[in-house]
Protein backbone atom coordinates (compact mmCIF):
# COMPACT_ATOMS: atom_id res chain seq x y z
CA UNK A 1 8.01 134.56 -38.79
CA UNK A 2 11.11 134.17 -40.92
CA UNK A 3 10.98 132.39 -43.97
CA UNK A 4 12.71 130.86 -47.21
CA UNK A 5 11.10 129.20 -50.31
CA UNK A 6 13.04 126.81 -53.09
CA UNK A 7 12.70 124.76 -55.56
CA UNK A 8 14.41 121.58 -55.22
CA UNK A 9 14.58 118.31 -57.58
CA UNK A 10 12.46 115.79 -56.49
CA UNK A 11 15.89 113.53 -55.77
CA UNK A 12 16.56 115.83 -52.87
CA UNK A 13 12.90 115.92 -51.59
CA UNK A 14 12.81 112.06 -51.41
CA UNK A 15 15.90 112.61 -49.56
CA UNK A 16 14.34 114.98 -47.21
CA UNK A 17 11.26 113.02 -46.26
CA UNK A 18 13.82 110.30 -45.54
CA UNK A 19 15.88 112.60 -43.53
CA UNK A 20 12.92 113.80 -41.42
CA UNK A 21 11.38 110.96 -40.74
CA UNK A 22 11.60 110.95 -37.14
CA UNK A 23 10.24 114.36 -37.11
CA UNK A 24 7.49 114.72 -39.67
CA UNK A 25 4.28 116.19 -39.19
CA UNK A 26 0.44 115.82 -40.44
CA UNK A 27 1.24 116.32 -44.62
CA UNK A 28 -1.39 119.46 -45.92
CA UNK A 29 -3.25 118.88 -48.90
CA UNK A 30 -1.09 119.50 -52.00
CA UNK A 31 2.10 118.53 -49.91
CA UNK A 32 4.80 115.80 -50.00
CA UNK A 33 5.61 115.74 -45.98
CA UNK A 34 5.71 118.29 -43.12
CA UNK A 35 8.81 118.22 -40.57
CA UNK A 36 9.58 120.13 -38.12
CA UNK A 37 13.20 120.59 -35.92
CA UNK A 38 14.33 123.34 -33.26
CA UNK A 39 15.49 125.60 -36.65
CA UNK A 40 12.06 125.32 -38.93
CA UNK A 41 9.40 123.82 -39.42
CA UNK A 42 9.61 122.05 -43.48
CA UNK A 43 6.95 121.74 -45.98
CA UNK A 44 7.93 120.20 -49.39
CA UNK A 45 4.95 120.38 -52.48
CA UNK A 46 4.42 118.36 -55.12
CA UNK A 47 4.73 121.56 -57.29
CA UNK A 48 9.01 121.40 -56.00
CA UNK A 49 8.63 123.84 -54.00
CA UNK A 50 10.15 123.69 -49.98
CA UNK A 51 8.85 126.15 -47.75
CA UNK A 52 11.41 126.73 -44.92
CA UNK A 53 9.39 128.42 -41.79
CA UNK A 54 10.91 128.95 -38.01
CA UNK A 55 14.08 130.22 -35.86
CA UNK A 56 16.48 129.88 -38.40
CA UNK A 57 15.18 129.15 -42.03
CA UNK A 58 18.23 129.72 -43.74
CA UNK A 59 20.26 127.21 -41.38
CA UNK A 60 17.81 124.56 -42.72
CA UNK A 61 17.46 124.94 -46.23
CA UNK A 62 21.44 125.72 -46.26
CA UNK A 63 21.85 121.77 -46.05
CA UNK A 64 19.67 121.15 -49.34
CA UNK A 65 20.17 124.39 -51.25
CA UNK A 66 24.03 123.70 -51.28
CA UNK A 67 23.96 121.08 -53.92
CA UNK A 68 20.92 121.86 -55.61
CA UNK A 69 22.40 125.23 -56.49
CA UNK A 70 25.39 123.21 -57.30
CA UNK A 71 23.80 121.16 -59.64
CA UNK A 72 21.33 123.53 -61.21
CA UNK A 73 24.93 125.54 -61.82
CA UNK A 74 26.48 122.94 -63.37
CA UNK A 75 23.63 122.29 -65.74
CA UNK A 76 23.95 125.87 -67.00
CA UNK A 77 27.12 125.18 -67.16
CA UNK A 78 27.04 122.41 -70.06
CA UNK A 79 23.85 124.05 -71.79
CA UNK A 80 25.88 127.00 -72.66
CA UNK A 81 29.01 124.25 -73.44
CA UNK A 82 31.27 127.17 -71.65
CA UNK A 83 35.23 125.78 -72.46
CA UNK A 84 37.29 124.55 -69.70
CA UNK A 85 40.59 125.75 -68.97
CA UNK A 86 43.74 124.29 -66.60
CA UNK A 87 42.55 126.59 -64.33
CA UNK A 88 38.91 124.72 -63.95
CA UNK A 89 38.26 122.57 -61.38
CA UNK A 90 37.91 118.92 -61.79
CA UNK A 91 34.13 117.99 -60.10
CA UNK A 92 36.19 115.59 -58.38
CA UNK A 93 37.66 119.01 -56.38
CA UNK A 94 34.20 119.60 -54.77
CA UNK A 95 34.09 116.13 -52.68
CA UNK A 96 38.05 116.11 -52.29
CA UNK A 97 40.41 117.37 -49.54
CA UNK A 98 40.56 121.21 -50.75
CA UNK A 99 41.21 124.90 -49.53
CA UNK A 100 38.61 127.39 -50.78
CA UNK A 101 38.97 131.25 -50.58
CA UNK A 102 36.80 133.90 -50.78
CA UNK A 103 36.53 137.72 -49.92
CA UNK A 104 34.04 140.29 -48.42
CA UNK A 105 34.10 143.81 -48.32
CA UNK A 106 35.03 144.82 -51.65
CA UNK A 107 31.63 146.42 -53.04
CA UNK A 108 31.29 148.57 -49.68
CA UNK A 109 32.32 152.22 -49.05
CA UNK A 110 32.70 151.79 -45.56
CA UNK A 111 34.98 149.11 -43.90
CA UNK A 112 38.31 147.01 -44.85
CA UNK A 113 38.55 143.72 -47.09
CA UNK A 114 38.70 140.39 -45.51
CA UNK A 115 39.85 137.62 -47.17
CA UNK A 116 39.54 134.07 -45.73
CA UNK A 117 40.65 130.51 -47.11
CA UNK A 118 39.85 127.19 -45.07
CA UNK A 119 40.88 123.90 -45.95
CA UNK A 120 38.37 121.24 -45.52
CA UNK A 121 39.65 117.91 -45.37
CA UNK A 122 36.99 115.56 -47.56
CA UNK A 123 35.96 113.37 -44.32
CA UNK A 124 34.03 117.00 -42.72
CA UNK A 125 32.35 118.02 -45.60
CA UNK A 126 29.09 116.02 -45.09
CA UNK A 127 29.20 117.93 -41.31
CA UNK A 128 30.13 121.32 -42.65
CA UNK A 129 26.76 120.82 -44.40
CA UNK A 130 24.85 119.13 -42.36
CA UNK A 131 25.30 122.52 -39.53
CA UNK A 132 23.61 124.69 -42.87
CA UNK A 133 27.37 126.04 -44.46
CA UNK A 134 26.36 127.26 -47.60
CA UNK A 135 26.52 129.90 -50.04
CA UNK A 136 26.53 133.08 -47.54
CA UNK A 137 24.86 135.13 -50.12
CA UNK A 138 21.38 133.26 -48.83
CA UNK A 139 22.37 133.46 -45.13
CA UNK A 140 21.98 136.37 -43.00
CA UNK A 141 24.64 138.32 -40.71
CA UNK A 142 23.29 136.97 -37.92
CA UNK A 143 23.56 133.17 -39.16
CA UNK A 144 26.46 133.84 -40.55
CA UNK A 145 28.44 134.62 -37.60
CA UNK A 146 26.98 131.33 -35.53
CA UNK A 147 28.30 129.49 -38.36
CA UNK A 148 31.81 131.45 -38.19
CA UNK A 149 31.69 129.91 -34.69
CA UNK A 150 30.51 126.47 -35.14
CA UNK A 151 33.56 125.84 -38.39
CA UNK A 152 36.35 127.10 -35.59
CA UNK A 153 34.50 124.65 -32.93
CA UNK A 154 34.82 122.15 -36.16
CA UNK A 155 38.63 122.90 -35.78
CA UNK A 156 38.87 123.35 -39.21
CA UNK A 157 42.49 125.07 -40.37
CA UNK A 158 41.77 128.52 -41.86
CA UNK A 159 43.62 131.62 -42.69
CA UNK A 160 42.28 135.21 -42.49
CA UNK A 161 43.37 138.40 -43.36
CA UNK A 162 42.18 142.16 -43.33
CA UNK A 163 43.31 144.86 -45.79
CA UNK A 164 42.60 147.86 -42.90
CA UNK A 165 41.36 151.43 -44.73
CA UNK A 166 44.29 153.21 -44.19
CA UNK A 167 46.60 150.75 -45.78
CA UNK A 168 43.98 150.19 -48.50
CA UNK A 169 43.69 154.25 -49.20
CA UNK A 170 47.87 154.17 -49.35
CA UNK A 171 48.37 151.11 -51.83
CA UNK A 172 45.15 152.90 -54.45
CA UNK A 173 47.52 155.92 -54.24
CA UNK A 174 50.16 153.95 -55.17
CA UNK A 175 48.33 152.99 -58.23
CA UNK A 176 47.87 149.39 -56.83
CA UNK A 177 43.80 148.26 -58.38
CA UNK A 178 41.40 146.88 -55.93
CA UNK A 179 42.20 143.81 -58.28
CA UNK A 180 45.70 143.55 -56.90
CA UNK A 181 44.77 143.85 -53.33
CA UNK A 182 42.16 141.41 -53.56
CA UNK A 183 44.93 139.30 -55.49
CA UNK A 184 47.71 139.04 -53.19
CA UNK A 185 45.11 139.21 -50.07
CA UNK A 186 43.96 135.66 -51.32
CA UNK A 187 47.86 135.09 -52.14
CA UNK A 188 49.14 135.75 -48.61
CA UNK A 189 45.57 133.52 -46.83
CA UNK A 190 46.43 130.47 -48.60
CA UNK A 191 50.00 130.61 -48.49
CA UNK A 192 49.49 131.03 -44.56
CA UNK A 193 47.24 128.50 -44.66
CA UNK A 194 49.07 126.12 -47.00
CA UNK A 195 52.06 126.58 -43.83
CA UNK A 196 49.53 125.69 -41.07
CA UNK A 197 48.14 122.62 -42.91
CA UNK A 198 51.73 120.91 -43.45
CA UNK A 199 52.06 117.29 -45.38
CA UNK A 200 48.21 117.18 -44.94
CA UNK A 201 46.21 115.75 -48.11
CA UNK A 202 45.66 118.58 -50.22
CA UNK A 203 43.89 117.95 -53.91
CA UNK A 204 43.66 121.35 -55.00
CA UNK A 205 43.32 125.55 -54.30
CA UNK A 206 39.66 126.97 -55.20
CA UNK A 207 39.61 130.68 -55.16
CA UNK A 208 36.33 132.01 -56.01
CA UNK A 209 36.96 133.90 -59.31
CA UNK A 210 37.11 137.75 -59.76
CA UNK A 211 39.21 138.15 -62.74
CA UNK A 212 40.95 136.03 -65.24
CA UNK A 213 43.32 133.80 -64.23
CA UNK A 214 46.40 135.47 -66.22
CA UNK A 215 45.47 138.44 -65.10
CA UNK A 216 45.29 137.01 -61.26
CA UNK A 217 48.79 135.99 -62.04
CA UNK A 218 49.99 139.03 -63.29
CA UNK A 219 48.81 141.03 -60.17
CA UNK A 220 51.03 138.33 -57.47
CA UNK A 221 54.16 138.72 -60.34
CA UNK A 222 54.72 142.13 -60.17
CA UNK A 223 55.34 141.52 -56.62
CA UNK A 224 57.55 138.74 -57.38
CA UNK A 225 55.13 135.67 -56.04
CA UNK A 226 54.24 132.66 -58.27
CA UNK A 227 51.04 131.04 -58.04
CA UNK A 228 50.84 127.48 -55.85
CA UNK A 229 50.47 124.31 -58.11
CA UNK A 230 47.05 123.13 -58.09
CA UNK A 231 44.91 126.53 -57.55
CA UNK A 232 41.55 126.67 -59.43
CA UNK A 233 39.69 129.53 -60.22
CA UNK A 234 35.54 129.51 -60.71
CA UNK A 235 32.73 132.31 -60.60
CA UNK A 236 30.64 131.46 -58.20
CA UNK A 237 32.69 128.82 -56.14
CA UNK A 238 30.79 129.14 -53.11
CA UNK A 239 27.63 127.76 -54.40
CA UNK A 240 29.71 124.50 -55.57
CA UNK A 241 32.54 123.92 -53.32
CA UNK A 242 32.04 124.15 -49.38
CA UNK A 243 35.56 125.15 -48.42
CA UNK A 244 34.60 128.11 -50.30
CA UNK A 245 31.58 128.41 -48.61
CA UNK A 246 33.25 128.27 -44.77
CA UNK A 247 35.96 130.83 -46.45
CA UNK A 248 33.07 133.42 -47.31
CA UNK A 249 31.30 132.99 -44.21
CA UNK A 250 34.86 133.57 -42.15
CA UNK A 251 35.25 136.47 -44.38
CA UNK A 252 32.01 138.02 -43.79
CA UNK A 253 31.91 137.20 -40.17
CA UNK A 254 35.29 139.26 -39.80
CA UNK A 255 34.29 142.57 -42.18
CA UNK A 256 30.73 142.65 -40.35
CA UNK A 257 32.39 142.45 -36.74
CA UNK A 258 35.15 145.12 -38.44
CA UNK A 259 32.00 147.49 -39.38
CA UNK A 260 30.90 147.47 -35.78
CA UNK A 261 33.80 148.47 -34.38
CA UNK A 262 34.55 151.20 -36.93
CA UNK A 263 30.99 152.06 -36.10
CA UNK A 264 31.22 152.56 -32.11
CA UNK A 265 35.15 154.41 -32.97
CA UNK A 266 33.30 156.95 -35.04
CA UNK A 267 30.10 157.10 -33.28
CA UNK A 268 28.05 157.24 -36.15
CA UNK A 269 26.20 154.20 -37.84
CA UNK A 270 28.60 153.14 -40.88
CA UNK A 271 26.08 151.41 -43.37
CA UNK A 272 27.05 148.61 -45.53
CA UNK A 273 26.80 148.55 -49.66
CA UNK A 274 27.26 152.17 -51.56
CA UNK A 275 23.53 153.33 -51.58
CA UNK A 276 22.45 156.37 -51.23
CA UNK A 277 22.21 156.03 -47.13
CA UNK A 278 26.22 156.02 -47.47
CA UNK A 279 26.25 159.12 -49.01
CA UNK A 280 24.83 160.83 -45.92
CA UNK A 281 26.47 158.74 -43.89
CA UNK A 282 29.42 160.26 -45.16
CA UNK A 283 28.73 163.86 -45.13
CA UNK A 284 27.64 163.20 -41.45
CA UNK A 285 30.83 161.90 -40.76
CA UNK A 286 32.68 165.14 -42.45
CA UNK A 287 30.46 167.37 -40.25
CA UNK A 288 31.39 165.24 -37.19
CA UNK A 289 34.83 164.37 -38.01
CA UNK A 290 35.83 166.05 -40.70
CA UNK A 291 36.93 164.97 -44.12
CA UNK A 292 40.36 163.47 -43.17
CA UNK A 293 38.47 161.02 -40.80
CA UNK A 294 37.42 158.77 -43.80
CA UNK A 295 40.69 157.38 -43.97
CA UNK A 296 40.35 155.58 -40.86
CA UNK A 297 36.79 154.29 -42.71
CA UNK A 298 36.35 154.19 -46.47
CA UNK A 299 37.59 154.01 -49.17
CA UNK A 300 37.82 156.95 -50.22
CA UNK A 301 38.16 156.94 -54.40
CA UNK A 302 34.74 155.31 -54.42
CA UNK A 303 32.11 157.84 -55.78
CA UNK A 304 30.69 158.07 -53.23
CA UNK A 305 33.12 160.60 -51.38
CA UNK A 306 31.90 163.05 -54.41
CA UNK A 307 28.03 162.32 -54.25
CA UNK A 308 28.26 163.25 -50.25
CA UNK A 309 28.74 166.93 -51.14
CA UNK A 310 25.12 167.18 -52.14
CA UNK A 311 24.05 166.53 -48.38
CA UNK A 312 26.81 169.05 -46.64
């Protein structure tokens, strides 16, 4: 049976028990309360610690990992006194009407970057979290996708593009960084999305950081593009900000449906990541398809294109 285990502040497991109340269970000795729903059954202990247990563990603890993550973040965040910048978000940002964007793709050999941006007006954030959005680094594929499905039901405005292999191959020949791409990819999403929201409330931009700022800016300049007013940049945005969140889940909802489909073209099982399983994933594709064929696929400056040869 699937499972998740955190620790949470005892704020949020007095929130919990209140939360549950119509659904709680007999308590087990060393427990707070025992609940159980159609996604997992809860136990919360004394000790902190929540044990998530059912269908779909991560959809539950989603809705009180979100801002406990946030908050544990944010206390790291002052112990280490880290300076703020104009380029920080306000805490205000998090509970405001904002646009979040994040990217997938980037780390893997196989498949295309997607970058999505959502804007999430303040009055749906409480529901965004309440269906389990959250950080999509603690969600699975499969989760990930329902919840891809349930923020379009949600209506929520969003903006998604994909940098295909081919085009990505052509621009690193070019002598364009995977920093630039990944740049003017989150560019391009919010300034489409910035058109589809209109004169709607808008407190600020969150992208979710992956360089400096300056150097963010310096990427969109040399293609002649100026950076919107009010755009915030933080490591780690989707753990604090749930526009981000629904912006990495669109993201990673789009590469993974991009992998299976580049997948069933080549016949062959693309895996995700750059492990050593891509490396023979790749020379099986070269014996298949030949070399050429990873175009269409990869990209192909990674290392990995070189580490294949030992498995021709």
């Amino acid at each position: 049976m699937p499972q998740q285990v955190h620790v949470l502040p005892m704020e949020t497991i007095n929130q919990m028990q209140q939360h549950y109340v119509g659904a709680l269970m007999s308590t087990p000795q060393g427990a707070i309360f025992r609940a159980k729903n159609t996604n997992a059954v809860i136990t919360a202990y004394k000790s902190g610690k929540v044990l998530f247990q059912g269908a779909s563990p991560e959809v539950e603890a989603g809705k009180w990992t979100f801002n406990a993550t946030a908050k544990a973040a944010s206390g790291k965040t002052k112990q280490v006194k880290k300076a703020t910048t104009k380029f920080t978000p306000p805490q205000s940002l998090f509970a405001s009407n904002h646009i979040g964007s994040d990217e997938a793709g980037t780390g893997d050999y196989f498949g295309p970057i997607t970058v999505a941006c959502a804007y999430v007006p303040s009055h749906q954030i409480e529901t965004l979290k309440s269906i389990g959005v959250t950080d999509s680094k603690n969600l699975t594929d499969p989760v990930i996708e329902k919840l891809s499905k349930e923020i379009i039901k949600l209506k929520i405005p969003y903006s998604l593009l994909i940098l295909h292999n081919e085009k990505y191959n052509r621009l690193q020949k070019q002598g364009w960084s995977q920093g630039k791409m990944k740049a003017m990819l989150h560019h391009h999403a919010i300034n489409n999305l910035l058109g589809k929201i209109d004169d709607a409330p808008l407190d600020g931009i969150l992208i979710d950081q992956f360089c400096e700022p300056a150097i963010y800016q310096r990427h969109i300049a040399s293609e002649q593009e100026k950076l919107a007013n009010n755009t915030f940049f933080m490591t780690k945005a989707e753990s604090h900000s749930i526009a981000v969140a629904a912006g990495s889940i669109i993201a990673r909802t789009s590469f993974v449906n991009e992998m299976d489909r580049l997948s069933k073209e080549a016949g062959i099982l693309l895996p995700k990541g750059a492990s050593k399983k891509v490396d023979q994933a790749i020379a099986k594709v070269i014996n298949e398809k030949g070399e050429a064929y990873l175009n269409k696929c990869a990209k192909t400056h990674f290392a990995n294109t070189k580490k294949a040869q030992a498995y021709l």
